[in-house]
C-alpha atoms as a PDB file:
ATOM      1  CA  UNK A   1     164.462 147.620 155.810  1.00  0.00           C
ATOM      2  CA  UNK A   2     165.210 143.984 157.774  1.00  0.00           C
ATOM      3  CA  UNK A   3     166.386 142.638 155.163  1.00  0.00           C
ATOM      4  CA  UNK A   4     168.015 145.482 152.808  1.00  0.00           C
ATOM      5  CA  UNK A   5     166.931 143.746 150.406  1.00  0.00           C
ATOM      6  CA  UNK A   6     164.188 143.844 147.517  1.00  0.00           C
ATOM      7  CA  UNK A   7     160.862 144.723 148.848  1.00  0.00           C
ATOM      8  CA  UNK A   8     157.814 142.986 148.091  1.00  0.00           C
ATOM      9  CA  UNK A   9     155.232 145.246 148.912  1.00  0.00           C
ATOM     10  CA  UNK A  10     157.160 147.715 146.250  1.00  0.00           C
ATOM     11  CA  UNK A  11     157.580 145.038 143.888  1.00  0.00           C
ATOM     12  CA  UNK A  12     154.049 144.287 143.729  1.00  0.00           C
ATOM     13  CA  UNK A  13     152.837 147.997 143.418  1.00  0.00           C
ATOM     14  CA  UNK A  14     155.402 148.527 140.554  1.00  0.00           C
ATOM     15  CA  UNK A  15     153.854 145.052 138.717  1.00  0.00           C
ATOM     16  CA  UNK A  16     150.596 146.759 138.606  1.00  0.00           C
ATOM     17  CA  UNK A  17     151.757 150.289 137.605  1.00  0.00           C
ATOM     18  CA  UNK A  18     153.356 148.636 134.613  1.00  0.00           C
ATOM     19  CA  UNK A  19     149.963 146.556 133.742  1.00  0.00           C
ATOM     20  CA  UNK A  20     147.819 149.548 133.930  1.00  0.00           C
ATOM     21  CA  UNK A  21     150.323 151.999 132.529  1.00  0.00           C
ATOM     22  CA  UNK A  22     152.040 150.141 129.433  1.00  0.00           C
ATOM     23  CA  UNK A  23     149.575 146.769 129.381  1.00  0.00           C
ATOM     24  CA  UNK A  24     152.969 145.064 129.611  1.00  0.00           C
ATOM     25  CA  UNK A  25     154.543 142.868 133.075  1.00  0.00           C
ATOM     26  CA  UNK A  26     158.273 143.052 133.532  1.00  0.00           C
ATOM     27  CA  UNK A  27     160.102 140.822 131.777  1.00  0.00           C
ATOM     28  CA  UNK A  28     161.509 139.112 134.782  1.00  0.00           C
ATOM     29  CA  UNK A  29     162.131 139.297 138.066  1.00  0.00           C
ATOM     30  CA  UNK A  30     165.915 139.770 139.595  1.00  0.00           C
ATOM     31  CA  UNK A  31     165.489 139.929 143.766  1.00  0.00           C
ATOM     32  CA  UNK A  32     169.056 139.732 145.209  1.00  0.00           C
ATOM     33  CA  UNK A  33     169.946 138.480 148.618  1.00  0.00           C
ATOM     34  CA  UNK A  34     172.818 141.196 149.348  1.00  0.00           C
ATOM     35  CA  UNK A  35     175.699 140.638 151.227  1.00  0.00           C
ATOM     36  CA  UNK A  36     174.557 136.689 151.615  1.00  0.00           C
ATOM     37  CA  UNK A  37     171.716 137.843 153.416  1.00  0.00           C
ATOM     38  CA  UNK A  38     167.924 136.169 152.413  1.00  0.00           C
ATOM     39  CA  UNK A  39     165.648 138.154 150.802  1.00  0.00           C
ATOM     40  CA  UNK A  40     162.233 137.650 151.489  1.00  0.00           C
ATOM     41  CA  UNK A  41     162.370 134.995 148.934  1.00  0.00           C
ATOM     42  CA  UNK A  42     159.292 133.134 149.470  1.00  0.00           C
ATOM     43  CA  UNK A  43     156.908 136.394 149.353  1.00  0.00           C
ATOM     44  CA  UNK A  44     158.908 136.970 146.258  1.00  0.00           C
ATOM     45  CA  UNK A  45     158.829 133.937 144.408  1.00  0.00           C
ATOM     46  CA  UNK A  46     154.779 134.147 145.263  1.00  0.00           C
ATOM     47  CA  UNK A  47     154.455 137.482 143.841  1.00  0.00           C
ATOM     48  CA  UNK A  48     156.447 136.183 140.771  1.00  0.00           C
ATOM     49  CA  UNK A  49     153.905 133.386 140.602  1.00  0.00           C
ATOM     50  CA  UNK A  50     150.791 135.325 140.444  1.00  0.00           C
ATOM     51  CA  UNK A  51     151.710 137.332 138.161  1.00  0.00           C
ATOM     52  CA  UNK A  52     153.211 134.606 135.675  1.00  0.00           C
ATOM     53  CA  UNK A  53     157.010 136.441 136.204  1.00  0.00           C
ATOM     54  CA  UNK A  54     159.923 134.450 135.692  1.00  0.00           C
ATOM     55  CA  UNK A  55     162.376 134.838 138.608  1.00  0.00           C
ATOM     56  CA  UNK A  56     165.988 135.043 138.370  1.00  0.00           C
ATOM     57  CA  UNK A  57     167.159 135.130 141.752  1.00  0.00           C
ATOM     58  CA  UNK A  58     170.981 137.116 142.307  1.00  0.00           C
ATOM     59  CA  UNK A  59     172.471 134.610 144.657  1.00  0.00           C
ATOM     60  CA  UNK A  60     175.780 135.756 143.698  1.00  0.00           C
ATOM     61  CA  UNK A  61     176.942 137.034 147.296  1.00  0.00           C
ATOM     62  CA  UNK A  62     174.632 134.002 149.159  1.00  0.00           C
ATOM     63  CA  UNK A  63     176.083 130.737 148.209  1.00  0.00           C
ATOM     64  CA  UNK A  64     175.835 128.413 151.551  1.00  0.00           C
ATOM     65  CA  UNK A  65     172.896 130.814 152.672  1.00  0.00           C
ATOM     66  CA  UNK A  66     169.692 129.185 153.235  1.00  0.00           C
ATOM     67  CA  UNK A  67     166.114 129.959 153.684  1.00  0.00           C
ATOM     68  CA  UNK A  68     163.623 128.209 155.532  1.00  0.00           C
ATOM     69  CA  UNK A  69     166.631 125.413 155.429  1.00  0.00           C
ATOM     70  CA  UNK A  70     166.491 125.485 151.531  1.00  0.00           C
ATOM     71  CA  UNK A  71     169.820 126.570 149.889  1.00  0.00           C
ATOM     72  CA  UNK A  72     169.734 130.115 148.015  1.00  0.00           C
ATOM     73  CA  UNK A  73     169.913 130.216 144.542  1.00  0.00           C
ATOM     74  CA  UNK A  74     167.350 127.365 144.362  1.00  0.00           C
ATOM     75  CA  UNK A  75     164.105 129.103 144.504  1.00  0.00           C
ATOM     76  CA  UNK A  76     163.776 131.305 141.166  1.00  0.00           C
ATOM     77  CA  UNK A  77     163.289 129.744 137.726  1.00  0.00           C
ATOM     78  CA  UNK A  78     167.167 130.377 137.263  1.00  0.00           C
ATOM     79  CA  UNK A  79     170.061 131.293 139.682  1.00  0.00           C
ATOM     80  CA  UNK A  80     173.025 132.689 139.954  1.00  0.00           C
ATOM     81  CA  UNK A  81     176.345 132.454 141.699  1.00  0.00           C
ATOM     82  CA  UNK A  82     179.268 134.694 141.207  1.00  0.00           C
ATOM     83  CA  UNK A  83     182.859 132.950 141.436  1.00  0.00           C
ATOM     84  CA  UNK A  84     185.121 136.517 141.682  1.00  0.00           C
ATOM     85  CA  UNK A  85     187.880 136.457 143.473  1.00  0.00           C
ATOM     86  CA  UNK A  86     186.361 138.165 146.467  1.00  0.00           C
ATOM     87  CA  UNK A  87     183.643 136.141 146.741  1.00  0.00           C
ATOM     88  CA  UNK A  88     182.936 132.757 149.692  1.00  0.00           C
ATOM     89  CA  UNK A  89     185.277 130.385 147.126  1.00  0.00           C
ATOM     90  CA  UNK A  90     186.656 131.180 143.980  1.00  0.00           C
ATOM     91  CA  UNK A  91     187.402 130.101 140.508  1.00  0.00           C
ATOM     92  CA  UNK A  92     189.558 133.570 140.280  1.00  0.00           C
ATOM     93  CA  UNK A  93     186.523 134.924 137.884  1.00  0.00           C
ATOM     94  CA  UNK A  94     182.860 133.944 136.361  1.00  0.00           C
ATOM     95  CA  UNK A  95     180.153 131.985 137.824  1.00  0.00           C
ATOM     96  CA  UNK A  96     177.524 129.117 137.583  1.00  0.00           C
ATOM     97  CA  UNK A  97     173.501 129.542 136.436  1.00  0.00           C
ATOM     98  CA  UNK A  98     171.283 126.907 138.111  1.00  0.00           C
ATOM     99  CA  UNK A  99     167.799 125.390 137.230  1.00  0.00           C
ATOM    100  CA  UNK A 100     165.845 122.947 137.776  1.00  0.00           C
ATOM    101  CA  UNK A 101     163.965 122.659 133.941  1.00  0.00           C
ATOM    102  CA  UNK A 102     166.551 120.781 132.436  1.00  0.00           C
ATOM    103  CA  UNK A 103     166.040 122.631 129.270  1.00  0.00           C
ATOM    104  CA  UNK A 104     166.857 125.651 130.022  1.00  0.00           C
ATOM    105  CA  UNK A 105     169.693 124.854 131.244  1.00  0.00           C
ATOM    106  CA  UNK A 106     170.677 122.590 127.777  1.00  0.00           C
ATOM    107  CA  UNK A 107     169.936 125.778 126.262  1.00  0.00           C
ATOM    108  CA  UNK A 108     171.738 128.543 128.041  1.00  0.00           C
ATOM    109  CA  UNK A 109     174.517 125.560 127.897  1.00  0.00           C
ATOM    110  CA  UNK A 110     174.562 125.748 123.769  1.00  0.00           C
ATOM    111  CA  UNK A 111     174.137 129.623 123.989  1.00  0.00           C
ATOM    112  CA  UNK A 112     177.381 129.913 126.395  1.00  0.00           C
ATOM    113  CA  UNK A 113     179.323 127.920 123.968  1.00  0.00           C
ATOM    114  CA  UNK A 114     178.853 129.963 120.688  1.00  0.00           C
ATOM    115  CA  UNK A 115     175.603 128.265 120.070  1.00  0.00           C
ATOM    116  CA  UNK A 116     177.317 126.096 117.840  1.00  0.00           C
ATOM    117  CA  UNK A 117     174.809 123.375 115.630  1.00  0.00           C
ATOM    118  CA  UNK A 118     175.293 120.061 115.540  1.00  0.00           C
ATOM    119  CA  UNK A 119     177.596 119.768 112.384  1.00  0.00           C
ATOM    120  CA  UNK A 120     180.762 118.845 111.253  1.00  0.00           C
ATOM    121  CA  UNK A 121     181.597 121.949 109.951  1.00  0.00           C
ATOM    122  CA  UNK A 122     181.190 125.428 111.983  1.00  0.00           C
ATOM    123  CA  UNK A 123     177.511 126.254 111.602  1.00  0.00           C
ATOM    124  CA  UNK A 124     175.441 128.610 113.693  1.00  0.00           C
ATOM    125  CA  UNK A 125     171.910 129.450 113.616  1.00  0.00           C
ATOM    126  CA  UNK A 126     171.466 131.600 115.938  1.00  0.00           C
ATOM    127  CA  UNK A 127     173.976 134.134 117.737  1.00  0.00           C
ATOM    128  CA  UNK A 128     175.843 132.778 120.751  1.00  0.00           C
ATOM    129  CA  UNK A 129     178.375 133.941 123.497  1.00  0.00           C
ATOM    130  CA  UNK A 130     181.578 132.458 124.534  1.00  0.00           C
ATOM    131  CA  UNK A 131     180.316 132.058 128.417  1.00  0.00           C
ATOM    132  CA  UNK A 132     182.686 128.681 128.804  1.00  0.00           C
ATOM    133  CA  UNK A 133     184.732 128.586 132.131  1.00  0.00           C
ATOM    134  CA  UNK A 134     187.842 126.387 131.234  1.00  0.00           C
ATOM    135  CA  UNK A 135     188.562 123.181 132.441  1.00  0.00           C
ATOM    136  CA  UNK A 136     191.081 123.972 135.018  1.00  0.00           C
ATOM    137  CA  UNK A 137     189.356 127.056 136.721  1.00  0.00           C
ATOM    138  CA  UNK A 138     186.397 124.822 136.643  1.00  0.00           C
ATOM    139  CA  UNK A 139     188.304 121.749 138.689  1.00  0.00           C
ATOM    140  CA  UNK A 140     189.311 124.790 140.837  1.00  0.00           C
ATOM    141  CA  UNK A 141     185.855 125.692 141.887  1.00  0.00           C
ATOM    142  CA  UNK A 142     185.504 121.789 142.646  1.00  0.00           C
ATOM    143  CA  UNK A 143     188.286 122.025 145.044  1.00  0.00           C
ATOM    144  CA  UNK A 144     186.980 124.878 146.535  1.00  0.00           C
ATOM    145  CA  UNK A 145     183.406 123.032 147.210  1.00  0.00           C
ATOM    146  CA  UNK A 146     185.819 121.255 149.647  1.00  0.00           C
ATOM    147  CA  UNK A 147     186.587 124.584 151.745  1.00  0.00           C
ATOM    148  CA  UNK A 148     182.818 126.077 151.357  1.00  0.00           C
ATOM    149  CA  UNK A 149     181.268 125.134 154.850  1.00  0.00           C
ATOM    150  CA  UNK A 150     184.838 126.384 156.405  1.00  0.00           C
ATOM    151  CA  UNK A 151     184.511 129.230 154.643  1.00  0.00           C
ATOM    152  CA  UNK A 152     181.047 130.027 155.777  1.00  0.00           C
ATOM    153  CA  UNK A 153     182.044 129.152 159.757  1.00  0.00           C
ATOM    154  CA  UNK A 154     184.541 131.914 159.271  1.00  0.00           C
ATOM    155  CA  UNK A 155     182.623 134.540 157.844  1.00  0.00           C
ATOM    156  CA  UNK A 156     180.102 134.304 160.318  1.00  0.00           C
ATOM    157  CA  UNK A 157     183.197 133.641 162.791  1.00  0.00           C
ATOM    158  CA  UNK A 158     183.784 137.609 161.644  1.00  0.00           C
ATOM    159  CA  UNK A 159     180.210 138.350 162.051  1.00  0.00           C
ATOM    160  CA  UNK A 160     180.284 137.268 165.889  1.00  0.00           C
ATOM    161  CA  UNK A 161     183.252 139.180 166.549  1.00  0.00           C
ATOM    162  CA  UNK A 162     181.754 142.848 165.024  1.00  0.00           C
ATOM    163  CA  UNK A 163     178.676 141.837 166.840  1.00  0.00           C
ATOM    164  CA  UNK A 164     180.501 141.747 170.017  1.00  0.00           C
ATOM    165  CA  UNK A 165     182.283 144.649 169.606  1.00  0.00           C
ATOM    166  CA  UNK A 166     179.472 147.027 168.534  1.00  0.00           C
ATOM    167  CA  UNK A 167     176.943 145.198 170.843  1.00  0.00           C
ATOM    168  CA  UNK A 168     176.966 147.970 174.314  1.00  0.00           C
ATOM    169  CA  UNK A 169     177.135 150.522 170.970  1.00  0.00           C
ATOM    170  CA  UNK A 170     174.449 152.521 168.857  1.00  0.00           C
ATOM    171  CA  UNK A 171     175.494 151.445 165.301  1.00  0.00           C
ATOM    172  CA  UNK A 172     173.631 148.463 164.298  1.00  0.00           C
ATOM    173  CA  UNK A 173     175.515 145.515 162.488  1.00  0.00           C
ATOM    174  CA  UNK A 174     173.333 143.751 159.487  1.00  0.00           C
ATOM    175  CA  UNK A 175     171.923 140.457 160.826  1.00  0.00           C
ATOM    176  CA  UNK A 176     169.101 137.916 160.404  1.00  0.00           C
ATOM    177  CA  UNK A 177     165.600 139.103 160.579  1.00  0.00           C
ATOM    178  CA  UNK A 178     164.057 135.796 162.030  1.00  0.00           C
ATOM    179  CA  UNK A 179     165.194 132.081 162.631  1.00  0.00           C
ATOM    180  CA  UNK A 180     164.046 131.064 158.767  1.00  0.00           C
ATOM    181  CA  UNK A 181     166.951 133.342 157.356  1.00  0.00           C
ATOM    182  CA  UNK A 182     170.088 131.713 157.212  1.00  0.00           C
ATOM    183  CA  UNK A 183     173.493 133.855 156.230  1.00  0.00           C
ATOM    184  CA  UNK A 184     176.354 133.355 155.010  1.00  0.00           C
ATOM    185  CA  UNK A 185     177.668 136.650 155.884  1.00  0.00           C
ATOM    186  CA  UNK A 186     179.817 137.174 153.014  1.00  0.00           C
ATOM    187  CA  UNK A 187     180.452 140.863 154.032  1.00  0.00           C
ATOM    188  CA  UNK A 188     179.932 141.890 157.515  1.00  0.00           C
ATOM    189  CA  UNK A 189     178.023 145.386 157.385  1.00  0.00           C
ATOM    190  CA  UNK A 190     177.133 147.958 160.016  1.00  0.00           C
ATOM    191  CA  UNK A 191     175.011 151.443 159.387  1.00  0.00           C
ATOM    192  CA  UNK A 192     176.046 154.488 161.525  1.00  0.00           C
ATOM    193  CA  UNK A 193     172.867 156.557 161.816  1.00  0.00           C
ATOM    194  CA  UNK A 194     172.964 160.352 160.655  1.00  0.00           C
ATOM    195  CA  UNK A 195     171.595 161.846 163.712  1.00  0.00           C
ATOM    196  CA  UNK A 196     175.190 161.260 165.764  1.00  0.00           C
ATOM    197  CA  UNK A 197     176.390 164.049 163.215  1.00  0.00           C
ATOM    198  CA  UNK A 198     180.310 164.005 163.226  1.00  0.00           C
ATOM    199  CA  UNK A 199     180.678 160.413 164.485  1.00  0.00           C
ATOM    200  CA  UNK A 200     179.972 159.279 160.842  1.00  0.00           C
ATOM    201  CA  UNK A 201     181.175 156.691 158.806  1.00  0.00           C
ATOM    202  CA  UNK A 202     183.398 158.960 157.186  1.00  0.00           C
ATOM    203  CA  UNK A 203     185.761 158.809 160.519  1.00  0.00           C
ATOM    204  CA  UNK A 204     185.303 155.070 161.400  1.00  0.00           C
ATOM    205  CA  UNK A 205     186.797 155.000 157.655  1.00  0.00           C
ATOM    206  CA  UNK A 206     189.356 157.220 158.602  1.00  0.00           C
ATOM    207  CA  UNK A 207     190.571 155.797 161.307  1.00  0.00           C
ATOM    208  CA  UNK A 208     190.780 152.396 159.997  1.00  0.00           C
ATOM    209  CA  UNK A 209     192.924 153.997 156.696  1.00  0.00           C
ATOM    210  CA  UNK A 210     195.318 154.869 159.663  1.00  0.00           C
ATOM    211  CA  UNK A 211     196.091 151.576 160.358  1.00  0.00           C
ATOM    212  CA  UNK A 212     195.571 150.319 156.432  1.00  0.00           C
ATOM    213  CA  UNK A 213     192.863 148.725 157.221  1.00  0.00           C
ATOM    214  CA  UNK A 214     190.549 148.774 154.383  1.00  0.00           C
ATOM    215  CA  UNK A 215     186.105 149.483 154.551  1.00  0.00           C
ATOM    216  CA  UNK A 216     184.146 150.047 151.563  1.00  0.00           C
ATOM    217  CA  UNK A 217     180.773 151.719 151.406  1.00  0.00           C
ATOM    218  CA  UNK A 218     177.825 149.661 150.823  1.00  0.00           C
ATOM    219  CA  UNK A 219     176.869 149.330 146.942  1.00  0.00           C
ATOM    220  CA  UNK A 220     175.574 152.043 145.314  1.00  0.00           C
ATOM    221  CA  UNK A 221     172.111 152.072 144.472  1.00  0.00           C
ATOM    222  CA  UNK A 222     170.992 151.029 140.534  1.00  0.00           C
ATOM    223  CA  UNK A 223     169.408 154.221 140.253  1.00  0.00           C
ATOM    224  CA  UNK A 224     171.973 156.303 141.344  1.00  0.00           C
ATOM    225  CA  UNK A 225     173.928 154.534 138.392  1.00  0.00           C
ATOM    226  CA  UNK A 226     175.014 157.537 135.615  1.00  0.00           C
ATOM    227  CA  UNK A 227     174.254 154.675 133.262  1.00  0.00           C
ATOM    228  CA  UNK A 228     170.645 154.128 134.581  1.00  0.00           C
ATOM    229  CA  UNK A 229     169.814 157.928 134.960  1.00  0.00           C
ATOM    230  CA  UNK A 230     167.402 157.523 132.314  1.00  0.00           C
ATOM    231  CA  UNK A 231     165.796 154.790 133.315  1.00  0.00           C
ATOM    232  CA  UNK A 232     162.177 153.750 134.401  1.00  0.00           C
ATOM    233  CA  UNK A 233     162.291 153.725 138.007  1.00  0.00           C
ATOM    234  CA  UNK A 234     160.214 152.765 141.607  1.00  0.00           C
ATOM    235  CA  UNK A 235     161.705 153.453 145.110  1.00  0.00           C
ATOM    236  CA  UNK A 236     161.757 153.694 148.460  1.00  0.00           C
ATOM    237  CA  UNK A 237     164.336 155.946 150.427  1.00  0.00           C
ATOM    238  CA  UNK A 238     165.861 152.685 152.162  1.00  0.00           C
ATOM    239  CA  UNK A 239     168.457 152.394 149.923  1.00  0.00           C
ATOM    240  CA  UNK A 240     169.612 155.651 149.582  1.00  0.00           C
ATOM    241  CA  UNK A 241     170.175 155.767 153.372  1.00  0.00           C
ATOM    242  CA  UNK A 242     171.842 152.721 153.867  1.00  0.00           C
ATOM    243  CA  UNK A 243     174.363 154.441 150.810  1.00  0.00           C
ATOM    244  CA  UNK A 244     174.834 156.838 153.454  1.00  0.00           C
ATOM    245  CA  UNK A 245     174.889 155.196 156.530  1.00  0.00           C
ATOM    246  CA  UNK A 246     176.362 151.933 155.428  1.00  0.00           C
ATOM    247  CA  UNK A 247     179.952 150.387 155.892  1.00  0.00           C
ATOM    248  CA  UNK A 248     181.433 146.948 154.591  1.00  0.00           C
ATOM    249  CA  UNK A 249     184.299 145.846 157.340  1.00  0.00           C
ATOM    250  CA  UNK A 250     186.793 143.466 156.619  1.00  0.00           C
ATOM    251  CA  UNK A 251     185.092 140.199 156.307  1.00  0.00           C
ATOM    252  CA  UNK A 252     187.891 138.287 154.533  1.00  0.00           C
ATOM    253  CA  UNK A 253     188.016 134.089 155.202  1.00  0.00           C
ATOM    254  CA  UNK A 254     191.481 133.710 155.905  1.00  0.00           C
ATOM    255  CA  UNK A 255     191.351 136.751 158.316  1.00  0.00           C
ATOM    256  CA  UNK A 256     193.428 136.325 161.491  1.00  0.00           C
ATOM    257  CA  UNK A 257     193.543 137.137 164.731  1.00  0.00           C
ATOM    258  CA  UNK A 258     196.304 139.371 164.595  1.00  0.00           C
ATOM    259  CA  UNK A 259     194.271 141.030 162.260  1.00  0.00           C
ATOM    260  CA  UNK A 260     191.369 141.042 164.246  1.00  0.00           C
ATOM    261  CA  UNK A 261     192.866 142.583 167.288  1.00  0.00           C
ATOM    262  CA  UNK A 262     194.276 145.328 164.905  1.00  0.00           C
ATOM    263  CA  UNK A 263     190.632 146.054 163.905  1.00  0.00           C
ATOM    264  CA  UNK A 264     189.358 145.724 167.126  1.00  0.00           C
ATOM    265  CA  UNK A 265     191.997 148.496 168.389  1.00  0.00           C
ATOM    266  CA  UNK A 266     191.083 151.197 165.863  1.00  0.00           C
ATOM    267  CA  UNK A 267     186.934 150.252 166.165  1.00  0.00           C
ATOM    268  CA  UNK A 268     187.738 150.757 170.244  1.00  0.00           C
ATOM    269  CA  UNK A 269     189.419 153.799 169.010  1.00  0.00           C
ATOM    270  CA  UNK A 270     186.119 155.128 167.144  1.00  0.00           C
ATOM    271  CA  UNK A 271     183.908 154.250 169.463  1.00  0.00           C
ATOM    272  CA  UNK A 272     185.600 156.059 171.987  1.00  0.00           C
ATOM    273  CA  UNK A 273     184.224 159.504 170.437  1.00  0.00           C
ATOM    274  CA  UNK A 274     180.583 157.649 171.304  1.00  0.00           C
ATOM    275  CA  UNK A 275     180.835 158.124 175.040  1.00  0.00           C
END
């Protein structure tokens, strides 16, 4: 619940249901840090370890978040970093998948590309994807290495200022369990608990349509997914009630403070019904 994010405890019991119930271990291990926030990556990666699990850690919200002062994305045998357009910086679409074992990464390298052999002639072996980001979206994502550390100051510029505002308040904005977690704060989050009743996040959403300001609930969990209702499955209730409770504010880099102040009026505005 500190961290929203993949529990180990769970992760562990479901490991050893599997073993005793199918003889089989997962194929792999996908923790996520959501929202740029750290998992508990290091209980994880242990776990993963013990087991003989390959991790494959979801850094796709979390680049420029660290752990224990080690950057995300660099502690599972792959990772993964989305480049959408909504994400820290941007190469308008697609993403990067970092190792360290150099072969792999030859090897998901000649997979991306068609998995084309070494020939004159077209040959293939084996099937293949086309993966390839082009050259010029790729030198874009090299110019936007440039803006990354900016990028993160402002997001967690954003953070500061939602802190502030919801700080004398009883809705509790997503932050850092400890002083090893390090975010990014992609998306700036807050949960409104159930037991205030009608001041939900359904009218903090409303109010902020008002003034066009846009919110999105927090993801939807995988096993709420019509395309994963049939699907082997181990939960808590965590999160299903941050689904609830949960709210994504506008988190946005080039945010202003125009814009700000406009937020600021309508949260004033919905906390108002609080007192």
């Amino acid at each position: 619940p500190d961290t929203w994010n993949m529990s180990p405890e769970l992760l562990e019991e479901t490991i050893r249901d599997r073993i005793k119930k199918t003889g089989k271990k997962p194929k792999a291990v996908i923790p996520v840090h959501l929202y740029g926030m750290p998992a508990k990556i290091d209980v994880i990666a242990s776990i993963c370890a013990q087991y003989e699990i390959p991790m494959i850690e979801d850094a796709a919200e979390a680049l420029g978040s660290t752990y224990d002062g080690k950057r995300l994305g660099g502690f599972g045998d792959f990772g993964i970093f989305s480049f959408n357009g909504n994400k820290i910086i941007t190469t308008s679409g697609g993403g990067a998948l970092v190792s360290n074992n150099s072969n792999w990464i030859e090897k998901s390298r000649f997979l991306s590309t068609q998995a084309r052999d070494q020939a004159i002639h077209y040959q293939h072996s084996e099937l293949g994807y086309n993966y390839r980001l082009s050259n010029v979206l790729a030198g874009i994502g090299v110019g936007q290495l440039e803006v990354l550390e900016s990028h993160i100051a402002k997001r967690r510029s954003n953070f500061q200022f939602y802190k502030e505002l919801f700080e004398a308040s009883p809705f509790v904005v997503h932050e850092e369990m400890d002083g090893r977690s390090f975010s990014s704060h992609w998306l700036t989050t807050i949960i409104i608990p159930e037991e205030l009743k009608e001041i939900n996040k359904e009218l903090l959403v409303q109010i902020l349509n008002e003034e066009n300001i846009e919110s999105r609930p927090l993801w939807k969990p995988m096993h709420l997914q019509p395309l994963y209702k049939e699907a082997q499955m181990y939960r808590g209730e965590i999160s299903e009630e941050l689904f609830r409770t949960g709210l994504c504010l506008p988190s946005g880099s080039n945010l202003t403070e125009l814009e700000k102040e406009r937020i600021a009026h309508s949260i004033r505005k919905f906390l108002s019904y609080v007192q």
